[in-house]
Protein backbone atom coordinates (compact mmCIF):
# COMPACT_ATOMS: atom_id res chain seq x y z
CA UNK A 1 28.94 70.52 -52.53
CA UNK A 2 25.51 68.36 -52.22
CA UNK A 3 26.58 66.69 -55.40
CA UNK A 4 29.26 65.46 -53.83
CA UNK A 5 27.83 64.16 -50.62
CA UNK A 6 25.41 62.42 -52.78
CA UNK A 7 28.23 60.89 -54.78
CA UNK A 8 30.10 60.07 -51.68
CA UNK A 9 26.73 58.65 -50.03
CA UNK A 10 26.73 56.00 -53.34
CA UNK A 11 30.16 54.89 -52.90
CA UNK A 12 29.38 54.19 -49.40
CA UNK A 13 26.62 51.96 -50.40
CA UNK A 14 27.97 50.47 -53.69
CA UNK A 15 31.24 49.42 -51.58
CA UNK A 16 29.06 47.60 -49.19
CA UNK A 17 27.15 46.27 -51.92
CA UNK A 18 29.75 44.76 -53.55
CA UNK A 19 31.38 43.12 -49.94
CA UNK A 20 28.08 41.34 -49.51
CA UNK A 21 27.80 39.99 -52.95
CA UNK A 22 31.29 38.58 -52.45
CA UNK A 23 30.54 37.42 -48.78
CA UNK A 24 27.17 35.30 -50.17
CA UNK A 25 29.27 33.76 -52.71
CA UNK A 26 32.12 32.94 -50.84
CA UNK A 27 29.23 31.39 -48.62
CA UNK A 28 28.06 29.57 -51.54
CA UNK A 29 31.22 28.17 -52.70
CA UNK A 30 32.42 27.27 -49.73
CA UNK A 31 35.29 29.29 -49.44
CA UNK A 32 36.86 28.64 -52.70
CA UNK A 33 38.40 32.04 -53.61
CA UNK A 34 38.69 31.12 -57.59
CA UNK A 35 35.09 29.82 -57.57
CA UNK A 36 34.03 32.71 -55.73
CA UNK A 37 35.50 35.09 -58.46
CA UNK A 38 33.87 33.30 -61.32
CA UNK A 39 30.73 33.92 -59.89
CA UNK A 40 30.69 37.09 -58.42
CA UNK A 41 32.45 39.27 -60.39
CA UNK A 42 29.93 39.42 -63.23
CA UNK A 43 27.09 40.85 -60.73
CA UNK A 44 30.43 43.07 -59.50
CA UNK A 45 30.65 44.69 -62.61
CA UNK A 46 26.62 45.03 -63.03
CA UNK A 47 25.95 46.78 -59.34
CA UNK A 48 28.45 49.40 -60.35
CA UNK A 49 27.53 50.48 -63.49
CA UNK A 50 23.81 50.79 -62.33
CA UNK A 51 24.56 52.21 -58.85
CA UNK A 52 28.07 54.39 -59.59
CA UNK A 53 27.52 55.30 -63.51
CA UNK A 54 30.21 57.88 -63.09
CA UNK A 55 32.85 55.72 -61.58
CA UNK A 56 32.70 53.49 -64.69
CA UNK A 57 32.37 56.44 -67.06
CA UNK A 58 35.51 57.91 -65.60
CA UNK A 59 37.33 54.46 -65.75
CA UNK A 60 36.20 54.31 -69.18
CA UNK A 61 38.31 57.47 -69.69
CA UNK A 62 40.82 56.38 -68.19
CA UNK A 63 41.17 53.02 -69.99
CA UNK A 64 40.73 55.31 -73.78
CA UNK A 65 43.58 57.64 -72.86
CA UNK A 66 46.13 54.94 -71.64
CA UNK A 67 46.34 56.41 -68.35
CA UNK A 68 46.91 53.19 -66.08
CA UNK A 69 50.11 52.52 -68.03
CA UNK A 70 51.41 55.69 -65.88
CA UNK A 71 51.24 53.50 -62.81
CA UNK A 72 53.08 50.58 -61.67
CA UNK A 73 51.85 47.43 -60.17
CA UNK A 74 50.71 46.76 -56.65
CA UNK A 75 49.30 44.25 -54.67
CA UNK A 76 45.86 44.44 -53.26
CA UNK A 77 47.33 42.75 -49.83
CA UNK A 78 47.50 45.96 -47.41
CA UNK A 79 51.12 45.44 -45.67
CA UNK A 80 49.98 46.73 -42.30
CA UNK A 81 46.77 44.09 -42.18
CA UNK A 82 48.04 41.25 -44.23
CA UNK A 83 44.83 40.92 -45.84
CA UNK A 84 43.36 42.14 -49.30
CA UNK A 85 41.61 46.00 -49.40
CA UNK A 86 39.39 44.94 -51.80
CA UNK A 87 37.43 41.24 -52.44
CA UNK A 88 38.66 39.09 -55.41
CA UNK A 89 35.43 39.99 -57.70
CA UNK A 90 35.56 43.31 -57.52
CA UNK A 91 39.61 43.35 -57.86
CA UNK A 92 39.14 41.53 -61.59
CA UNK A 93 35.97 43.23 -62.20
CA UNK A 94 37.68 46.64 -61.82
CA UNK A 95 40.46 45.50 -64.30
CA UNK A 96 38.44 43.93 -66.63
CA UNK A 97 36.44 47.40 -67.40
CA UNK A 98 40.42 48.76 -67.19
CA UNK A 99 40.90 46.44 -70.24
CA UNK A 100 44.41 45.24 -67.66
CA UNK A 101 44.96 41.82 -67.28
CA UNK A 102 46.13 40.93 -64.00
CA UNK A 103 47.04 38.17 -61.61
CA UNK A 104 45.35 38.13 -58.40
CA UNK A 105 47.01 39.53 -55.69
CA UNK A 106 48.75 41.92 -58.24
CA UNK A 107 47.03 44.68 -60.47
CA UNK A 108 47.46 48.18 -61.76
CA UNK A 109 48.56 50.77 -58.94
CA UNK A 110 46.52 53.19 -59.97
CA UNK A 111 43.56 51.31 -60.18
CA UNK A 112 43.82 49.78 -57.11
CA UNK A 113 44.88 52.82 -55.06
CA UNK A 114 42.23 55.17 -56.52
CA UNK A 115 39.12 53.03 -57.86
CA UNK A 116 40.13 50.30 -55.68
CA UNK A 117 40.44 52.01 -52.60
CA UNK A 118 37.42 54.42 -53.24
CA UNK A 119 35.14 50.82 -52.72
CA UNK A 120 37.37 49.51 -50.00
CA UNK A 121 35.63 48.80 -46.64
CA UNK A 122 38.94 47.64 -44.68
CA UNK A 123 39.36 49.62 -42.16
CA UNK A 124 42.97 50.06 -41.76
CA UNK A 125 45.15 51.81 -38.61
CA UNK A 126 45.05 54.73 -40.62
CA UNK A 127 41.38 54.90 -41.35
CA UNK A 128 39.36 53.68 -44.65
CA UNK A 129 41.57 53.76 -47.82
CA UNK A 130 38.71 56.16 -49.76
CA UNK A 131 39.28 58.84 -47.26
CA UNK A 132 42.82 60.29 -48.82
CA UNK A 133 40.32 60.76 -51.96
CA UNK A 134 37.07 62.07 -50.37
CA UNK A 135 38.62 63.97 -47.61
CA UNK A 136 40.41 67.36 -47.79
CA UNK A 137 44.13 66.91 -46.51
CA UNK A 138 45.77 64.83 -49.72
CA UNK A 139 44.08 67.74 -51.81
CA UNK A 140 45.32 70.36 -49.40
CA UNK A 141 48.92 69.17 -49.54
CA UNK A 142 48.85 69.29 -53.29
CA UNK A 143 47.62 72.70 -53.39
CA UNK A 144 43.99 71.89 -54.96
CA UNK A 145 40.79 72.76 -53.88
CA UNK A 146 38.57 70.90 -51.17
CA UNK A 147 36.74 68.24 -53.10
CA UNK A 148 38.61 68.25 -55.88
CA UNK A 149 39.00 64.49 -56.34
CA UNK A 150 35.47 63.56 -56.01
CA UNK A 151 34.41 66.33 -58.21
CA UNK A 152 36.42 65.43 -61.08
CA UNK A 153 35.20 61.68 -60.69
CA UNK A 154 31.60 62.92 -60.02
CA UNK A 155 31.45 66.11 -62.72
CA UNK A 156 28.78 64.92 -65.52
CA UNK A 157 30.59 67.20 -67.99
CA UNK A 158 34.23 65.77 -66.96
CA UNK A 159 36.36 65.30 -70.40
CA UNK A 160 38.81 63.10 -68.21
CA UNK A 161 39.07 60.24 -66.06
CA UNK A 162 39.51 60.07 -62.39
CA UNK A 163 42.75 58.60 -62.53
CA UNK A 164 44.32 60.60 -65.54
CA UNK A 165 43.19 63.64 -62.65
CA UNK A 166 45.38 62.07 -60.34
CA UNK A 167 47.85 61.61 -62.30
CA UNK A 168 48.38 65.00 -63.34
CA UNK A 169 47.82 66.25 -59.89
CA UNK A 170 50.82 64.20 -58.39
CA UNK A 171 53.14 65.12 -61.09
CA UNK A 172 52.72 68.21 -61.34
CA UNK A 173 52.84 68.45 -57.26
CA UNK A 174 56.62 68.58 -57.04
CA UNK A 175 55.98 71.45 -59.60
CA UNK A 176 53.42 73.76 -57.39
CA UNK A 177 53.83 72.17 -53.98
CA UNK A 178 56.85 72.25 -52.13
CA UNK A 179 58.92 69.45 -52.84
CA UNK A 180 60.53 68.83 -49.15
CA UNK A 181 62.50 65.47 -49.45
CA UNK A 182 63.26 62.58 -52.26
CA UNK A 183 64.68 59.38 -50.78
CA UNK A 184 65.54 57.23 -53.31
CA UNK A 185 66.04 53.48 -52.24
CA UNK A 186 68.01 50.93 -55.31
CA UNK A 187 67.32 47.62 -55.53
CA UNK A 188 71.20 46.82 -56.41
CA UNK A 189 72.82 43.96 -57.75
CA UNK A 190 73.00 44.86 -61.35
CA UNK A 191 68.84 45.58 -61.29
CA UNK A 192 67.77 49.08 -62.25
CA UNK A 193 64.76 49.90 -60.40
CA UNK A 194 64.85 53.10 -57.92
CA UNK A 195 62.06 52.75 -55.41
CA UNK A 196 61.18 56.34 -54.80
CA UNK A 197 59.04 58.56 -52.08
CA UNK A 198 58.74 62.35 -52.49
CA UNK A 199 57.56 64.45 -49.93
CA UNK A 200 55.57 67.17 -50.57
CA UNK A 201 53.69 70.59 -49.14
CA UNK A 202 54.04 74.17 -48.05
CA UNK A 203 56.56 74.93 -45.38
CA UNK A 204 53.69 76.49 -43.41
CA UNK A 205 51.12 73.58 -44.32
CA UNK A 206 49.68 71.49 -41.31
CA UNK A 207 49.69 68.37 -43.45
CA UNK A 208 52.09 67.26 -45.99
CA UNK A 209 51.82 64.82 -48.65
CA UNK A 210 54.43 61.53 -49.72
CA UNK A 211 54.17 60.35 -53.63
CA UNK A 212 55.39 56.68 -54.09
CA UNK A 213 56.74 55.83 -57.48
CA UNK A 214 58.94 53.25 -59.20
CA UNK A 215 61.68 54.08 -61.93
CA UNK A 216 63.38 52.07 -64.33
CA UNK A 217 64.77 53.87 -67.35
CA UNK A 218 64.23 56.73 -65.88
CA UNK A 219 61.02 56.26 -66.31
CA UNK A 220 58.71 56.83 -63.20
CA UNK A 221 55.76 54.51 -62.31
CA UNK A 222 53.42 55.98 -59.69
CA UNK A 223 52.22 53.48 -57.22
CA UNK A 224 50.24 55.67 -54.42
CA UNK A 225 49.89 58.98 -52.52
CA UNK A 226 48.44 59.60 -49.31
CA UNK A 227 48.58 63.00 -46.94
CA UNK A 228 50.69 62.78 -44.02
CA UNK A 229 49.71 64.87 -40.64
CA UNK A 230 53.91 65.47 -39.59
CA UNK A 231 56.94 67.61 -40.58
CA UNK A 232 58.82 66.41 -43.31
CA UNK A 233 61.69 65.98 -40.62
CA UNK A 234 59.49 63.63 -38.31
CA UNK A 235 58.46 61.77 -41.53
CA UNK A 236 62.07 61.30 -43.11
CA UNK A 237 62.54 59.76 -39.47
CA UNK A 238 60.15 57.39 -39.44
CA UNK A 239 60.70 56.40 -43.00
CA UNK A 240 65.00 56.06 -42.68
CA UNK A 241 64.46 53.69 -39.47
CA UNK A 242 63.84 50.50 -41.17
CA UNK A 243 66.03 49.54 -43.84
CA UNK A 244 65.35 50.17 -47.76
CA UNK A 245 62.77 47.75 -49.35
CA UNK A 246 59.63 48.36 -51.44
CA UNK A 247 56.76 50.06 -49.68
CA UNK A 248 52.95 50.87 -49.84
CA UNK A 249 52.13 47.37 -51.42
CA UNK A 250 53.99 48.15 -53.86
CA UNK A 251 56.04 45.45 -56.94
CA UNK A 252 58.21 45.36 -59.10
CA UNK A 253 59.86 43.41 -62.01
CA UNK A 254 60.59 40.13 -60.15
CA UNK A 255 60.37 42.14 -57.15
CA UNK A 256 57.48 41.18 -54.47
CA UNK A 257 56.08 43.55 -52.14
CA UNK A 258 58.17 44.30 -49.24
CA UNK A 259 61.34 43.01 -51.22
CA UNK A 260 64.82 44.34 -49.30
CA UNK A 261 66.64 47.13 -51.62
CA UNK A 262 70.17 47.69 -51.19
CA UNK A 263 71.14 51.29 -50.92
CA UNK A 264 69.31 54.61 -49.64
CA UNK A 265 69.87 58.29 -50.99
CA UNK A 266 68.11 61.19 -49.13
CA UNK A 267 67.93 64.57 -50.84
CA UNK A 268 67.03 67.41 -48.44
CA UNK A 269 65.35 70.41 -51.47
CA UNK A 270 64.49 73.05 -48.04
């Protein structure tokens, strides 16, 4: 759709906009990442509501109907690059229209994975965050339309947020997709948390998708999705090589990222 591409064209430009305002004030303050913040985030916040109206309308949503309390927390430090996805403005920016208080490096999951990662110009080994939500595999796997993540963000008529879209998308995957494999990975010694990645698509489908969630309580905290070009087989390989521990960036209660768990259960659903 040309609404799209325009859309996409904006979030292109907005994400660089927002690098350079951080770069000049980083420049300014001479590297002082807490000064920086203070002064950047401010003209952050401004750029995107004039340049990506719809991003912040759709956040707005989001923040109304509660939605980021479905995710868990995250930090913004990629584990493959060591370094953050997003600048420091834009990071409390984004959570201060999210009404979430946060602690730099760690946020809200959700809003860093999807809003976040939308205006993220790291380029990772994998390719730009944004592309899992302006491409067509991650919607593919999940049996929705091309587009379908963009359009609900971009849609002037939308009644929800992007993220509360997301939301329902990945939980409701392991109801229309093909749910292939659940590892679960505990974090043991009398702690609760289940660190938990899903694997999802069509037996027949070229790409697959993996869910990432935390539960405590039995209560499940998404922290990211991404599509995944393998077989669930070569995947579960790659994934069972290493031994448990959080993944993705992802935290937990007194947990860092990357924190050894204790125990592994895989669940073959074929």
């Amino acid at each position: 759709m040309a609404e799209n591409g325009d859309f996409i064209e904006r979030v292109m430009r907005a994400s660089v906009a927002a690098a350079g305002v951080e770069a000049a004030a980083a420049e300014g303050a001479g590297g002082v990442d807490a000064e920086v913040s203070a002064k950047s985030r401010a003209e952050v916040g401004r750029m995107l509501a004039q340049n990506l109206p719809e991003l912040m309308t759709s956040l707005g949503r989001d923040r109304a109907a509660g939605a980021f309390a479905r995710w868990g927390l995250s930090t913004v430090v990629d584990e493959n690059l060591q370094q953050p996805v997003i600048g420091r403005a834009l990071f409390e920016s984004l959570h201060d229209a999210a009404g979430i208080e946060a602690r730099w490096p760690l946020g809200n999951a959700g809003l860093l994975h999807v809003y976040g990662y939308l205006l993220s110009t790291v380029s990772t080994p994998y390719g730009l965050k944004r592309e899992r939500w302006i491409g067509t595999d991650l919607s593919h796997a999940l049996g929705l339309p091309d587009g379908a993540f963009v359009t609900a963000l971009a849609s002037p008529d939308g009644e929800v947020g992007l993220l509360q879209f997301v939301t329902a998308a990945l939980t409701g995957s392991r109801a229309a997709a093909d749910t292939r494999v659940v590892v679960d990975e505990f974090a043991g010694e009398e702690r609760e948390e289940i660190a938990r990645a899903t694997f999802v698509g069509p037996r027949d489908a070229v790409v697959g998708a993996v869910v990432y969630e935390i539960v405590l309580a039995e209560t499940a905290h998404l922290i990211t999705a991404f599509p995944v070009g393998v077989s669930s087989e070569r995947w579960l390989e790659g994934f069972t090589a290493a031994p448990p521990r959080l993944r993705y960036n992802a935290a937990a209660h007194e947990l860092p990222p990357r924190s050894p768990l204790a125990s592994r259960r895989v669940r073959l659903l074929d």
